[in-house]
C-alpha atoms as a PDB file:
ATOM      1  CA  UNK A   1      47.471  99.745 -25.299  1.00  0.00           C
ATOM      2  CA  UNK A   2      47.689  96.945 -22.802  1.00  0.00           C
ATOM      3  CA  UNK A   3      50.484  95.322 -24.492  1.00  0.00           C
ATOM      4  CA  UNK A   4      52.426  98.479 -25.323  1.00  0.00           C
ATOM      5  CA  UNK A   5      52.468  99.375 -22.038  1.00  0.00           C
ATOM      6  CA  UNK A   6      55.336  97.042 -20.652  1.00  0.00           C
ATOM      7  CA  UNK A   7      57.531  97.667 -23.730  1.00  0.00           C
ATOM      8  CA  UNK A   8      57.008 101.501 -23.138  1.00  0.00           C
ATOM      9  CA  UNK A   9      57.951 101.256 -19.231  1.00  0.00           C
ATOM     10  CA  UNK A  10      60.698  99.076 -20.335  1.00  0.00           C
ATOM     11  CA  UNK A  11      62.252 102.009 -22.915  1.00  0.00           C
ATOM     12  CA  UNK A  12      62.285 104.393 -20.220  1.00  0.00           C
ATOM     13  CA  UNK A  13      63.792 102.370 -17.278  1.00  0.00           C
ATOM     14  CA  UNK A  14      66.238 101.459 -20.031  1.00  0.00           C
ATOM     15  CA  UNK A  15      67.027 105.271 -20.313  1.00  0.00           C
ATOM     16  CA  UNK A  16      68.142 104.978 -16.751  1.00  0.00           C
ATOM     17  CA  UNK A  17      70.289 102.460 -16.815  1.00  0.00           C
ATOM     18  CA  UNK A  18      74.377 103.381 -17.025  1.00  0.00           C
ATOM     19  CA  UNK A  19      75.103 103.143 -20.780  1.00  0.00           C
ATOM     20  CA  UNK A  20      77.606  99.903 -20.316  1.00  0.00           C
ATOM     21  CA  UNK A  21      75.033  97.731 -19.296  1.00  0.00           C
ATOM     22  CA  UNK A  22      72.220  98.780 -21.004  1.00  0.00           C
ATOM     23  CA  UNK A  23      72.671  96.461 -23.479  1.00  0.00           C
ATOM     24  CA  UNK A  24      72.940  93.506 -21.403  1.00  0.00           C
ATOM     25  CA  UNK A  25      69.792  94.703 -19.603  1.00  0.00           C
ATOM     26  CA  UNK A  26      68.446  94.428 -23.486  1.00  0.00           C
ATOM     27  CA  UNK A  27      69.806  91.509 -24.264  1.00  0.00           C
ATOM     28  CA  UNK A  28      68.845  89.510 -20.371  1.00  0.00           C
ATOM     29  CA  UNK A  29      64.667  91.471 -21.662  1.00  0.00           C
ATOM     30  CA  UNK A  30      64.842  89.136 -24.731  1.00  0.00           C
ATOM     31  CA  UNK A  31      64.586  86.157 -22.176  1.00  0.00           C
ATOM     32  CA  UNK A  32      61.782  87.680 -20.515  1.00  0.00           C
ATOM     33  CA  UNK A  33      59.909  88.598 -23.445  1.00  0.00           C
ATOM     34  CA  UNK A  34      60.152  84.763 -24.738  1.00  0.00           C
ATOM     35  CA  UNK A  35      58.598  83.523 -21.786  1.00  0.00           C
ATOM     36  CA  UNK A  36      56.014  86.531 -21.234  1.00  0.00           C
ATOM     37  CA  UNK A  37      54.960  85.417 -24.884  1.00  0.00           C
ATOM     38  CA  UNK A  38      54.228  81.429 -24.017  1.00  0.00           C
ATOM     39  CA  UNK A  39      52.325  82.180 -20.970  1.00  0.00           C
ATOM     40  CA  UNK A  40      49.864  85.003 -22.883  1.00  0.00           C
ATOM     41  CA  UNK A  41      49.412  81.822 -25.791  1.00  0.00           C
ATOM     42  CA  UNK A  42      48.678  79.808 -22.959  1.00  0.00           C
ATOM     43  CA  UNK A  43      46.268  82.251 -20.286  1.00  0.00           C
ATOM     44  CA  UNK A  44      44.653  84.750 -23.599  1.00  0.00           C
ATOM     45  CA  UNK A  45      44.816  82.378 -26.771  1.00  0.00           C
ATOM     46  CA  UNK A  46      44.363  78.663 -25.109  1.00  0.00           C
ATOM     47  CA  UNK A  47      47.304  77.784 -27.239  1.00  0.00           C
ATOM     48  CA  UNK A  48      48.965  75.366 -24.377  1.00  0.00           C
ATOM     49  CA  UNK A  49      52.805  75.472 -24.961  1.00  0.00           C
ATOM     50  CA  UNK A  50      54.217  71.948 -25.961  1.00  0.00           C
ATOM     51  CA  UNK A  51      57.638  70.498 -24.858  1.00  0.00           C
ATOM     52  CA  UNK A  52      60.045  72.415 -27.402  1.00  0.00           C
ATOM     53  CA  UNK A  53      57.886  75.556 -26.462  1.00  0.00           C
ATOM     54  CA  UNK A  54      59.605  74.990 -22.758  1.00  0.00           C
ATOM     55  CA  UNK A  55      62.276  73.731 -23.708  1.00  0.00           C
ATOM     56  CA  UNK A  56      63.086  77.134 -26.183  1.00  0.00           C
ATOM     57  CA  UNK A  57      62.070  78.874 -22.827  1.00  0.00           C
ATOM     58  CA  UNK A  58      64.584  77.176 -20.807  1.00  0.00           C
ATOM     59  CA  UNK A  59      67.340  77.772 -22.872  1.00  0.00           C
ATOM     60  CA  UNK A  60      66.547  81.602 -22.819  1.00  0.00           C
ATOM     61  CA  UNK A  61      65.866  81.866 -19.695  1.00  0.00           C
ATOM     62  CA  UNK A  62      69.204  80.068 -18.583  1.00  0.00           C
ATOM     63  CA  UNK A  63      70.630  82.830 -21.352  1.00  0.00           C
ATOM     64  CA  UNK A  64      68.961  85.601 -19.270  1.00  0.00           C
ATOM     65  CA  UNK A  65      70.811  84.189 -16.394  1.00  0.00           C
ATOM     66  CA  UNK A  66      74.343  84.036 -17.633  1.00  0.00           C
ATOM     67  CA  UNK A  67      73.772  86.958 -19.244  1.00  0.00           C
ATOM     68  CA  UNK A  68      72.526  89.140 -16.105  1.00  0.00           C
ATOM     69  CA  UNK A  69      74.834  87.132 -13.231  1.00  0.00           C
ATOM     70  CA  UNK A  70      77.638  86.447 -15.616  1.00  0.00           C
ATOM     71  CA  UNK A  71      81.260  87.730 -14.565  1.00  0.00           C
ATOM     72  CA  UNK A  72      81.992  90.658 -16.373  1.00  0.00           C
ATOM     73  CA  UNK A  73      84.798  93.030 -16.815  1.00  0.00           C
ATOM     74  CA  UNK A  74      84.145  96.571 -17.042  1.00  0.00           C
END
């Protein structure tokens, strides 16, 4: 239940989010969910991430970012 909780919090706030953007609000939770992943390795499984496990969080993370503060037309 503990991890189910996030993605079921996520699925509603998604609900409120104007339909034209909800699914770059999907998209920009990919990035988060990458990262989220590597630190519970790290923290719950001891599995310490190695340098293409940042650098793969990097590049999503940077995707988040242009995804979420990118100029858009609407």
């Amino acid at each position: 239940m503990l991890g189910s909780s996030p993605l079921i919090i996520f699925a509603v706030a998604l609900t409120k989010v104007d339909a034209s953007n909800a699914g770059r609000v999907y998209a920009a939770y990919g990035g988060i969910y990458i990262f989220s992943s590597v630190v519970w390795l790290w923290l719950t499984e001891g599995v310490k991430p190695d340098q293409w496990d940042l650098l793969g969080v990097t590049i999503s993370l940077i995707g988040t970012a242009v995804i979420l503060f990118g100029s858009h037309r609407l």
